[in-house]
Protein backbone atom coordinates (compact mmCIF):
# COMPACT_ATOMS: atom_id res chain seq x y z
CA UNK A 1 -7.20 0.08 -52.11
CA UNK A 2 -9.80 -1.69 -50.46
CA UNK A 3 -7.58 -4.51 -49.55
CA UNK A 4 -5.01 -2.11 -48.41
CA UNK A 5 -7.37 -0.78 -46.22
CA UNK A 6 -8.72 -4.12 -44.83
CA UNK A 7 -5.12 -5.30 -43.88
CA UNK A 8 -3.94 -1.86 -42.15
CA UNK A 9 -7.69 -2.64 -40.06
CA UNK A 10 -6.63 -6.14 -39.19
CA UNK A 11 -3.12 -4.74 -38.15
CA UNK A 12 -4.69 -2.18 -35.72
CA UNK A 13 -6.83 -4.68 -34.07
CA UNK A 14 -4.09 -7.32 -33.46
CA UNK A 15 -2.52 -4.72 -31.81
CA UNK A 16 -4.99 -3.04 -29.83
CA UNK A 17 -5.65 -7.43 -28.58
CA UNK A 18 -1.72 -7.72 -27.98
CA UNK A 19 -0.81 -4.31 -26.12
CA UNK A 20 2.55 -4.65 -24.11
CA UNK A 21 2.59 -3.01 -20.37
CA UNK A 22 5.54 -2.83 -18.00
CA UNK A 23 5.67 -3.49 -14.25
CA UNK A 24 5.51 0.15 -13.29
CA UNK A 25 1.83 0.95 -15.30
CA UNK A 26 0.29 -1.66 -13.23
CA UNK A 27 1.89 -0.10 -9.73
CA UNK A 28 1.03 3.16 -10.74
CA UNK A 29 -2.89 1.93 -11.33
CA UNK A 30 -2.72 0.05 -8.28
CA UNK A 31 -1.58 3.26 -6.19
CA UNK A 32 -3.99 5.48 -7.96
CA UNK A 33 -7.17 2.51 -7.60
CA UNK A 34 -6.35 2.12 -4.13
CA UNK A 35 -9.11 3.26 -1.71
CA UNK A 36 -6.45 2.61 1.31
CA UNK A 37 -3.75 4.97 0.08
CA UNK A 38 -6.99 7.65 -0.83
CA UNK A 39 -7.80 7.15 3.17
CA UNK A 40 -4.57 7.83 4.48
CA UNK A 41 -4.61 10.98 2.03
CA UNK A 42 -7.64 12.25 3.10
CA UNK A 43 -6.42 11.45 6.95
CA UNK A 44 -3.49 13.46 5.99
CA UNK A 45 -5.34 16.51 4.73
CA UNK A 46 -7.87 16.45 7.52
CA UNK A 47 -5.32 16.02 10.13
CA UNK A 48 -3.66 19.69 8.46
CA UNK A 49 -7.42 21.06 8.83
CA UNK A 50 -7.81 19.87 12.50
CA UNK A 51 -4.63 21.50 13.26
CA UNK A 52 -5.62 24.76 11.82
CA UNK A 53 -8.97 24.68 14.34
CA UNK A 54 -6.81 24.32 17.03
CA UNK A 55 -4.74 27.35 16.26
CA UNK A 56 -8.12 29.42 15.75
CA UNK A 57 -9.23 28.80 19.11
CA UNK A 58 -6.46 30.82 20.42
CA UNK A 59 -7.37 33.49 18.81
CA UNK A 60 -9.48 36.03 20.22
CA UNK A 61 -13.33 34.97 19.93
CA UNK A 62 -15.73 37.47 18.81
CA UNK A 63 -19.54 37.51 19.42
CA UNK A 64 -22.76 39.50 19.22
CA UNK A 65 -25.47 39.17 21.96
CA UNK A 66 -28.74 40.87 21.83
CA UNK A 67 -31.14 40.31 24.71
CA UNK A 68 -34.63 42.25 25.42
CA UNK A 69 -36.86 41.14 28.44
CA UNK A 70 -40.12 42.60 30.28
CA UNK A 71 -41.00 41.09 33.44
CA UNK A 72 -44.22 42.94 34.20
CA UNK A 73 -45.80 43.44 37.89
CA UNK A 74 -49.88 43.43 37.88
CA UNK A 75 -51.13 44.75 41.83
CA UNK A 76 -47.33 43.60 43.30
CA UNK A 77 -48.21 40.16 41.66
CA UNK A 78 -45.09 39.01 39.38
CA UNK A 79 -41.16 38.53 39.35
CA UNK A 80 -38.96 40.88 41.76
CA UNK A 81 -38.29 43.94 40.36
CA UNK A 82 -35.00 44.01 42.37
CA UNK A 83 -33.82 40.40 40.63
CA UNK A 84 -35.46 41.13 37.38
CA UNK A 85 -35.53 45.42 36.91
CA UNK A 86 -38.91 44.95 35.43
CA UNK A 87 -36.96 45.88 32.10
CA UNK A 88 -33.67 45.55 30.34
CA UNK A 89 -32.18 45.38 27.29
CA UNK A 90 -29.03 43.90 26.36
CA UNK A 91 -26.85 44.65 23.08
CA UNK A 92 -23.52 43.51 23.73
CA UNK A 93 -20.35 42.47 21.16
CA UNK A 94 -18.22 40.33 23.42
CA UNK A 95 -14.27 39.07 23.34
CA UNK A 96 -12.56 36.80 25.04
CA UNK A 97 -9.20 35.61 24.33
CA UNK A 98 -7.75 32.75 25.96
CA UNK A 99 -4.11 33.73 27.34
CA UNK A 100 -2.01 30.39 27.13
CA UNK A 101 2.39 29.85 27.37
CA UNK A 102 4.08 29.30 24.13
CA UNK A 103 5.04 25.81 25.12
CA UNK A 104 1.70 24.60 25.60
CA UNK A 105 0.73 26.50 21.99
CA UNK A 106 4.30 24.10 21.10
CA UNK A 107 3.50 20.78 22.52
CA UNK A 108 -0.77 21.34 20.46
CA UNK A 109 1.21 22.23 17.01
CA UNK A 110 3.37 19.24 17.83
CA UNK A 111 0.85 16.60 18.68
CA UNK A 112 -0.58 17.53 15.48
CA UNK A 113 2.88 17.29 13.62
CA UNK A 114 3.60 13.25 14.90
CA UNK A 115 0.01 12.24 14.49
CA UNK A 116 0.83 13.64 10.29
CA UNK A 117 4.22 12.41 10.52
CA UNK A 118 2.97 8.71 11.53
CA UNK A 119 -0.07 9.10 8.95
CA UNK A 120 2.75 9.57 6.25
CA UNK A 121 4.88 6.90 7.19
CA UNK A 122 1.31 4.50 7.07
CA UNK A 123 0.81 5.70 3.36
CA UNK A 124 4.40 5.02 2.99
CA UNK A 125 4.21 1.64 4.03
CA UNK A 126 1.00 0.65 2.28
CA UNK A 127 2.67 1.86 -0.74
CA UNK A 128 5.55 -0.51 -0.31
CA UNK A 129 2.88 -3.48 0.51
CA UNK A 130 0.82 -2.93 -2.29
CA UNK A 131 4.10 -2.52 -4.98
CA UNK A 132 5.00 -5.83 -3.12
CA UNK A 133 1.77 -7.56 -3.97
CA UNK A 134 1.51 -6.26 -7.34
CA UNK A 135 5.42 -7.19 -8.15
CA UNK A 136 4.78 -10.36 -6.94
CA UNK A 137 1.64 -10.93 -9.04
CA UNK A 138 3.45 -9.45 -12.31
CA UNK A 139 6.64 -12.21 -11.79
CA UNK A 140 4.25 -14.79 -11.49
CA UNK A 141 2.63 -13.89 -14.53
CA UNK A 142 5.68 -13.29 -16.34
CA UNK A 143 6.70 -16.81 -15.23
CA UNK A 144 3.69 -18.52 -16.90
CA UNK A 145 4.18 -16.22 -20.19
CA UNK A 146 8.02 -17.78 -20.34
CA UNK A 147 6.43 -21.22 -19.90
CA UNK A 148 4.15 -20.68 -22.40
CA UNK A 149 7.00 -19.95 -25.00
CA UNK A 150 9.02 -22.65 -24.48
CA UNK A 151 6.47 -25.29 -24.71
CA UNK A 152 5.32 -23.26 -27.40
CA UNK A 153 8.77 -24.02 -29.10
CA UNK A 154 8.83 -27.95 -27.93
CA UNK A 155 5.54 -28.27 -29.99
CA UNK A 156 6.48 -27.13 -32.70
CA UNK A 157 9.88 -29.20 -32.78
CA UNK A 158 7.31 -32.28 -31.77
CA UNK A 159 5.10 -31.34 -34.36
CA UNK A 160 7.78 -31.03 -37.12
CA UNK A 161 9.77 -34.53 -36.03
CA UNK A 162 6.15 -36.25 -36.43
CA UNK A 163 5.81 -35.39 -40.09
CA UNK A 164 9.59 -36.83 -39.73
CA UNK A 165 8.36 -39.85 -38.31
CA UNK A 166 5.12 -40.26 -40.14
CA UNK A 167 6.78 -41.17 -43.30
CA UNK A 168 9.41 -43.18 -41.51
CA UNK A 169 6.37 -44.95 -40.44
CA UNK A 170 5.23 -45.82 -43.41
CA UNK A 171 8.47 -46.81 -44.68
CA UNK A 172 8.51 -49.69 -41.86
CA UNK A 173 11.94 -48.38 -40.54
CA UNK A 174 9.52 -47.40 -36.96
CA UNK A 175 6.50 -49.52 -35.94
CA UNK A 176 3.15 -48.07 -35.97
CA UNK A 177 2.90 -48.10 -32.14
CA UNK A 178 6.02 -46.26 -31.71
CA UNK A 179 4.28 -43.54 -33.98
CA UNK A 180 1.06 -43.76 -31.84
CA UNK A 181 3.36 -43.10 -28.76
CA UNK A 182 4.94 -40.01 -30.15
CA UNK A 183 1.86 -38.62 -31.47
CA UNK A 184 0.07 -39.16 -27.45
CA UNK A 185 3.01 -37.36 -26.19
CA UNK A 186 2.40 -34.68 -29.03
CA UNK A 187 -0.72 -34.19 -27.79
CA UNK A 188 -0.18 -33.79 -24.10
CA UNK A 189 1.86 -31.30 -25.45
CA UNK A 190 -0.62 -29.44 -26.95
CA UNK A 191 -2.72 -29.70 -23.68
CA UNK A 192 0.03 -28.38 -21.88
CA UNK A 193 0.44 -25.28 -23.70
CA UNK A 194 -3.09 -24.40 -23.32
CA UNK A 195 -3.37 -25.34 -19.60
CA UNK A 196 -0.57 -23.05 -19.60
CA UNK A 197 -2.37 -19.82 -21.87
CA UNK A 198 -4.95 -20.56 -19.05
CA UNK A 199 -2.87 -19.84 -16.42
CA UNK A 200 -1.48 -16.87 -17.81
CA UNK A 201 -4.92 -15.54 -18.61
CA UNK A 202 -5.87 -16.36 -14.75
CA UNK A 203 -2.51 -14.58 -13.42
CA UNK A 204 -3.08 -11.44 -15.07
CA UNK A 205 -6.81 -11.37 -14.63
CA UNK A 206 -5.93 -11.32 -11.10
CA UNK A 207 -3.04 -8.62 -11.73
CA UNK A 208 -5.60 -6.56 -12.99
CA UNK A 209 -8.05 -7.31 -10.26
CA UNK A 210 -5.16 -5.80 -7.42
CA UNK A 211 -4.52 -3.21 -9.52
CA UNK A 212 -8.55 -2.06 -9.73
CA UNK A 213 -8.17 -2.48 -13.54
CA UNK A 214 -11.75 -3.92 -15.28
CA UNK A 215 -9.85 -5.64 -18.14
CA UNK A 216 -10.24 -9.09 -20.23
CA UNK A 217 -8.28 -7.66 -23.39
CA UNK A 218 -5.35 -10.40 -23.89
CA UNK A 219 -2.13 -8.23 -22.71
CA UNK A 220 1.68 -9.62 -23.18
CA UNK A 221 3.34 -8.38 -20.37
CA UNK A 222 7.69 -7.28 -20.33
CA UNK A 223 9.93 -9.12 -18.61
CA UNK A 224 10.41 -7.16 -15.17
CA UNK A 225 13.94 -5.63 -14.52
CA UNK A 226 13.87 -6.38 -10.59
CA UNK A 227 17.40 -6.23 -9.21
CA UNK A 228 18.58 -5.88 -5.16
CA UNK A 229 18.88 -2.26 -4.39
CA UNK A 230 20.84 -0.48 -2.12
CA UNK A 231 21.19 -1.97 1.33
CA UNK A 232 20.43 0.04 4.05
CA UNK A 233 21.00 0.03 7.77
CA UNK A 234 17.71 -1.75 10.16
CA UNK A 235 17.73 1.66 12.34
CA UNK A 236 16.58 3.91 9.05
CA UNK A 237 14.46 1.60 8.37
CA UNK A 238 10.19 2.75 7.52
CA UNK A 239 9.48 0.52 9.82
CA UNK A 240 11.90 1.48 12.68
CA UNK A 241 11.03 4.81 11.98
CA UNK A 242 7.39 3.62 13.32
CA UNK A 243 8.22 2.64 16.69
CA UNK A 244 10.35 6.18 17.21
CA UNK A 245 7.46 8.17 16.32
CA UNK A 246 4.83 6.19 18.26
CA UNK A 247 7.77 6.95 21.50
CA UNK A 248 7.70 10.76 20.37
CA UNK A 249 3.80 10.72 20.70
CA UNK A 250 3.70 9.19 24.09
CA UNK A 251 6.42 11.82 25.25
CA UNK A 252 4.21 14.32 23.52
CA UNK A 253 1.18 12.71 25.26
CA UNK A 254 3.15 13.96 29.08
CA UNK A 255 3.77 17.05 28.13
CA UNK A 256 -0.03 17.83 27.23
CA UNK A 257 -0.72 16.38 30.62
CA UNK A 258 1.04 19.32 32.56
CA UNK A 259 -0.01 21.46 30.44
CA UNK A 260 -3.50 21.14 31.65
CA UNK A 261 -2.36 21.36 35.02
CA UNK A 262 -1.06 24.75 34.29
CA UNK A 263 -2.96 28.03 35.26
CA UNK A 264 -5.51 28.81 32.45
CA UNK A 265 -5.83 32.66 32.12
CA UNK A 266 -8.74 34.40 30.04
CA UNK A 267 -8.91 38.00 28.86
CA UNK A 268 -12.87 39.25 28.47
CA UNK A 269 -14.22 42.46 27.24
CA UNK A 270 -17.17 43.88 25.86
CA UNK A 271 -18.53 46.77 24.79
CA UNK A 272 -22.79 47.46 23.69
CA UNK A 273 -25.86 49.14 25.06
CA UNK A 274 -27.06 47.44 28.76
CA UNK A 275 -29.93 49.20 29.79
CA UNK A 276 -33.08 48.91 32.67
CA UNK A 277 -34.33 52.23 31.60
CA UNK A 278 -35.22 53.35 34.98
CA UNK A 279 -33.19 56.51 34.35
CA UNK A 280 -31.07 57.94 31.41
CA UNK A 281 -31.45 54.50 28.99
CA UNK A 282 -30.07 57.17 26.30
CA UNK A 283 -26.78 57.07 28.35
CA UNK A 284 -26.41 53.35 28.78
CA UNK A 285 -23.34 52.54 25.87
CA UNK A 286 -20.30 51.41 27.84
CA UNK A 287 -17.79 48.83 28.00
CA UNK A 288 -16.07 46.24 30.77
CA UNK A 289 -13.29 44.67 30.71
CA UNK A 290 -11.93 41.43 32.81
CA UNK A 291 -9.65 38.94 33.44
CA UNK A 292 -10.67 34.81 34.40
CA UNK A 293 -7.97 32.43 36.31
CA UNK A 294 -8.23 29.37 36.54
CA UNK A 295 -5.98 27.59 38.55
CA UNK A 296 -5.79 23.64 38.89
CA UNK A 297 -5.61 22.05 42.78
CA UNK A 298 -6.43 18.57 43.34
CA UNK A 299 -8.24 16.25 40.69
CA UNK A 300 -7.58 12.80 42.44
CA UNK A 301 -4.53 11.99 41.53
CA UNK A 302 -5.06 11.47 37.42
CA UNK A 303 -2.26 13.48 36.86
CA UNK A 304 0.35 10.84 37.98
CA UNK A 305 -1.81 7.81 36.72
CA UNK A 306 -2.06 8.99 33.38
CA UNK A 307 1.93 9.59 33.26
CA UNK A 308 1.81 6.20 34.97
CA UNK A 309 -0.35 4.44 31.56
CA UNK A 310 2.35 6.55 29.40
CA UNK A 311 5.36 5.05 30.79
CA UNK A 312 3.95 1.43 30.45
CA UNK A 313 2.89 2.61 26.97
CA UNK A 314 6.35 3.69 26.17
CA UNK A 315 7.94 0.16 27.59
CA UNK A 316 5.31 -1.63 25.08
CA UNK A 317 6.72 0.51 22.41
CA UNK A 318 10.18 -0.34 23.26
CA UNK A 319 9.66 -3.92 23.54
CA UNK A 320 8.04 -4.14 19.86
CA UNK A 321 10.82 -2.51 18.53
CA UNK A 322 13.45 -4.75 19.84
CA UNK A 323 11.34 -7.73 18.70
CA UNK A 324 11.14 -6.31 14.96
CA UNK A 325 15.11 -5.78 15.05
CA UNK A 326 15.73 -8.99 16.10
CA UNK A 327 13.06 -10.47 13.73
CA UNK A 328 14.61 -8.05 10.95
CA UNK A 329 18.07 -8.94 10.91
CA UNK A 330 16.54 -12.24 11.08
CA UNK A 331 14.54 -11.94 8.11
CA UNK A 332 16.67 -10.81 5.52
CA UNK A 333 19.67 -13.07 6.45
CA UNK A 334 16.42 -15.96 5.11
CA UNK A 335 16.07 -13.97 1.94
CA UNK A 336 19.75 -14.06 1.51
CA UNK A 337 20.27 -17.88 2.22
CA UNK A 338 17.18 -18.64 -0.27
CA UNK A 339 18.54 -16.19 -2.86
CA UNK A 340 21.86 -18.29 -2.50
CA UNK A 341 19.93 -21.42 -3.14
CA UNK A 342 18.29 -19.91 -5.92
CA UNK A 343 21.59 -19.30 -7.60
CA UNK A 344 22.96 -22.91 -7.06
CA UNK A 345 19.84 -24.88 -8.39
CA UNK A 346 19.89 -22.45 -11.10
CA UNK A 347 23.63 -23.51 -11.87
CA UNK A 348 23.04 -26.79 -11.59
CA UNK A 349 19.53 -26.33 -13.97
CA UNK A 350 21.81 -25.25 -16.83
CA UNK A 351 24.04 -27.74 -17.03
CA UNK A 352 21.28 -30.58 -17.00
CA UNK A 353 19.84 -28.51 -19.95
CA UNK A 354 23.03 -28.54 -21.86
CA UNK A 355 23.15 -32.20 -21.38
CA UNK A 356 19.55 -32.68 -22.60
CA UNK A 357 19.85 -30.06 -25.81
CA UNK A 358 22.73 -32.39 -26.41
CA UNK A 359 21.14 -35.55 -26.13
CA UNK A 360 17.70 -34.16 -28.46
CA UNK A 361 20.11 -32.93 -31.64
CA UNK A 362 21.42 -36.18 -31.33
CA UNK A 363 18.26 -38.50 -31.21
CA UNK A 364 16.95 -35.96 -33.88
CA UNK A 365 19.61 -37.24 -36.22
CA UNK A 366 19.71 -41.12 -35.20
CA UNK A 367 15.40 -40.83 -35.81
CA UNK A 368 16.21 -39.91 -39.54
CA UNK A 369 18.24 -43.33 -39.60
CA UNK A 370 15.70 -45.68 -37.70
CA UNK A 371 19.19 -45.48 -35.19
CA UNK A 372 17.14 -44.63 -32.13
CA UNK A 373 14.29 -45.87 -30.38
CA UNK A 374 11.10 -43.14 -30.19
CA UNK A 375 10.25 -44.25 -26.58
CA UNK A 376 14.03 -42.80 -25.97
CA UNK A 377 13.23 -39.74 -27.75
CA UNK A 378 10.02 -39.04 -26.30
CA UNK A 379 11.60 -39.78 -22.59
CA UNK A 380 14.13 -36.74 -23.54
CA UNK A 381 11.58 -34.32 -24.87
CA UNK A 382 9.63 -34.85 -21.45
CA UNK A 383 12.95 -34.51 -19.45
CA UNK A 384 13.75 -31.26 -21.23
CA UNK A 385 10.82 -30.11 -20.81
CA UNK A 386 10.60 -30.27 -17.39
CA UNK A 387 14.11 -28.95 -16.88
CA UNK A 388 13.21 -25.55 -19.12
CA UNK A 389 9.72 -25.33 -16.37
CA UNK A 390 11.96 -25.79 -13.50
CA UNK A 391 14.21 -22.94 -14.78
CA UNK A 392 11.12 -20.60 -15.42
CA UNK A 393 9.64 -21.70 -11.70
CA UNK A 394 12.84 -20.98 -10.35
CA UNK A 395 14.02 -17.76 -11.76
CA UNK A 396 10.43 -17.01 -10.33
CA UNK A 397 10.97 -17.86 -6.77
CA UNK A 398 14.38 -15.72 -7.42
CA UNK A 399 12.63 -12.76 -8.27
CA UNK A 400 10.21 -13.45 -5.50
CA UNK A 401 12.74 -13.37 -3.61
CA UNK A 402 14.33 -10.48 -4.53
CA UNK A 403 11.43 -8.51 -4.39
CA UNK A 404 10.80 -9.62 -0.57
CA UNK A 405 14.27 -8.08 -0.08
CA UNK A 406 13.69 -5.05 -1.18
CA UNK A 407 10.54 -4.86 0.55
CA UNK A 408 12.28 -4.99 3.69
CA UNK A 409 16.11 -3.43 3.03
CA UNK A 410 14.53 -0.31 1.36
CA UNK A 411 12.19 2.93 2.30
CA UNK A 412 11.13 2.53 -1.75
C-alpha cells in the first residue's frame, strides 16, 4: 500500500514538472499581464466619464448663496451708505442654464466618440503586436523543443551503434582509433543536446517573461497550429482605419471652431430673500429672471489660422496614409516571396534527408561486417544531423513568417 502510494506521489509530481500549455494560454496571460492594454482600458473608460461631464454642463446649474454684511457709520466716518446700504442680507438659490444649438451639443458628443473610437483601435492594435511577439516567441521555442528530439533520437542511435562497435573493436575487425573517433563524435552529441535543453529553457523563460508569467517549472509546450487566414483588402485594414479616424477628428476639430464663434446665450434666474432692511425686510422674498448674450466680433483673426493648422494637419494625415498603402502592398508581397522560399528549401530539405536516412541504414549494416569505414559513418550522422536542424530552423522562419502575415492581412 505504501508503495502504491509512493508511486501514484512520484506520478503527480512528474506531472505537475512536465505540464503541457498551448499558444493561446500564453496570449491570453500576456493580454491580461499587460499594463499597456490596462492603460488604453482605463483611457477608454475615462474618456466615457469625460464625456458624461460635458453633457452635465448643459444642464441647468443649481446653487445656493448666502451673504450677510454690516458696514457701520461712526460720526459720518465709514463706507457710503448709498454704495454699501449700511446693511443687507443675501439668501439667494440661483440657475443658470446655458442655451446652446443641437449641432454644437453634436459636434461635443462626437469629438468624444472619435477620440474612443481611435482609443479602441490603439488597444486593438497593441493586441495584435503583443499576440505577434508572443507567437513569435512560442515558434521559436517550439523550434528548439523539435531540435531537442531529434538529436535526442541521433544519440540514442549513436549510443546503441557504439556498443555495436565496441565489441567490433575488440574483435580487431575496426581499429581502436576509429572507435575513439566515434565515441568524440558521441560525445559532441551529447553536448549538443544539452546546449540545446538550454536553449529551450532560455526561450521559454523569456516566453514567460512577455507574457508577465514568474515561472521556472520545466513546461513542454504543443506544437502551434498557425495557418494564413483570410486575406483581406489594405483599405479595411486596423491600420487604415487609423489614418480615417485621425481625418474625422481634424474635420471634427473645424466644426468646434465655429462653434465657438457662434452666439452663446444664457438663461439666469433666482429666487431667495435680498434684503437692506431699511423698510419692510419681512417683505423682501422675490425672484429675477434674465437672459446673457454673448456674441463673438473680432478675435484677430484665429478663427481662419486655426482652420489654416487643420488643413495642413489633414494633408499630413493624407500623406501618411498613402505612404503606409504603398509600404503595405509592399510588405506582404515580401512575406509572400519569403513564404515561397520557405516552401522550396523545404522541398529540397526532404529529399537530401531521404538520401541521408538511406545512406545511415546502409552504413548501419556494412558496420556489422567491418564493410564500411567509421570516419564515413560518422561524416553521415553529422550530415543528417544538420539536415533534420535545418528543417526545424526552417519550418521556424515559415511560421515566422506566417505569423508576420497575419499580423498585417488581418484585424485579428
Amino acid at each position: 500500500m505504501k508503495r502504491t502510494i509512493f508511486y501514484i506521489l512520484i506520478l503527480f509530481i512528474s506531472k505537475s514538472f512536465s505540464q503541457e500549455k498551448d499558444l493561446f494560454f500564453y496570449t491570453e496571460k500576456a493580454r491580461i499581464n499587460s499594463p499597456l492594454l490596462i492603460d488604453l482600458s482605463n483611457q477608454i473608460k475615462l474618456n466615457s466619464l469625460d464625456s458624461l461631464l460635458n453633457k452635465a454642463q448643459y444642464k441647468p446649474q443649481v446653487a445656493a448663496n448666502l451673504n450677510a454684511n454690516l458696514s457701520p457709520n461712526l460720526d459720518n466716518y465709514g463706507y457710503d451708505n448709498t454704495i454699501t446700504n449700511s446693511q443687507s442680507v443675501v439668501g439667494l438659490v440661483g440657475l443658470n442654464k446655458r442655451i446652446i444649438g443641437k449641432s454644437q451639443i453634436n459636434s461635443q458628443a462626437e469629438s468624444y466618440k472619435l477620440i474612443k473610437e481611435a482609443l479602441s483601435l490603439n488597444k486593438k492594435i497593441a493586441v495584435k503586436d503583443l499576440n505577434k511577439i508572443v507567437t513569435s516567441q512560442y515558434i521559436t521555442a517550439t523550434g528548439s523543443a523539435d531540435q531537442i528530439n531529434y538529436n535526442n533520437k541521433m544519440l540514442a542511435l549513436l549510443t546503441d551503434e557504439a556498443q555495436v562497435l565496441k565489441r567490433l573493436t575488440q574483435n580487431s575487425i575496426y581499429k581502436q582509433t576509429d572507435y575513439l573517433i566515434f565515441l568524440s563524435t558521441l560525445k559532441q552529441q551529447e553536448l549538443q543536446v544539452m546546449q540545446l535543453k538550454h536553449q529551450y529553457q532560455n526561450d521559454v523563460g523569456l516566453l514567460n517573461y512577455l507574457c508577465g508569467i514568474s515561472d521556472t517549472t520545466f513546461v513542454s509546450l504543443k506544437k502551434p497550429d498557425i495557418s494564413i487566414q483570410n486575406i483581406q483588402k489594405s483599405e479595411k485594414s486596423i491600420f487604415i482605419k487609423q489614418f480615417e479616424v485621425d481625418s474625422l477628428k481634424i474635420i471634427n476639430q473645424n466644426k468646434l471652431i465655429d462653434n465657438r464663434y457662434k452666439p452663446a446665450l444664457n438663461l439666469l434666474t433666482d429666487a431667495g430673500y435680498l434684503s437692506s432692511f431699511y423698510s419692510e425686510g419681512h417683505k423682501n422674498f422675490g425672484f429675477s429672471v434674465g437672459l446673457g448674450l454673448s456674441v463673438p466680433i473680432f478675435d484677430g483673426n484665429q478663427r481662419s489660422l486655426s482652420h489654416q493648422k487643420n488643413t495642413v494637419a489633414l494633408a499630413t494625415t493624407a500623406a501618411y496614409k498613402s505612404n503606409f498603402n504603398r509600404q503595405y502592398s509592399q510588405q506582404l508581397l515580401q512575406l509572400r516571396q519569403k513564404l515561397e522560399q520557405s516552401n522550396q528549401i523545404e522541398k529540397q530539405l526532404q529529399l537530401q534527408l531521404s538520401v541521408s536516412e538511406a545512406l545511415i541504414e546502409a552504413d548501419k549494416k556494412l558496420l556489422l561486417t567491418g564493410d564500411a569505414q567509421i570516419t564515413d559513418f560518422v561524416i553521415a550522422i553529422a550530415n543528417i544531423i544538420s539536415i533534420n536542424n535545418n528543417i526545424s530552423q526552417n519550418k521556424v522562419n515559415k511560421l515566422l513568417v506566417i505569423n508576420e502575415i497575419n499580423y498585417w492581412n488581418t484585424n485579428n
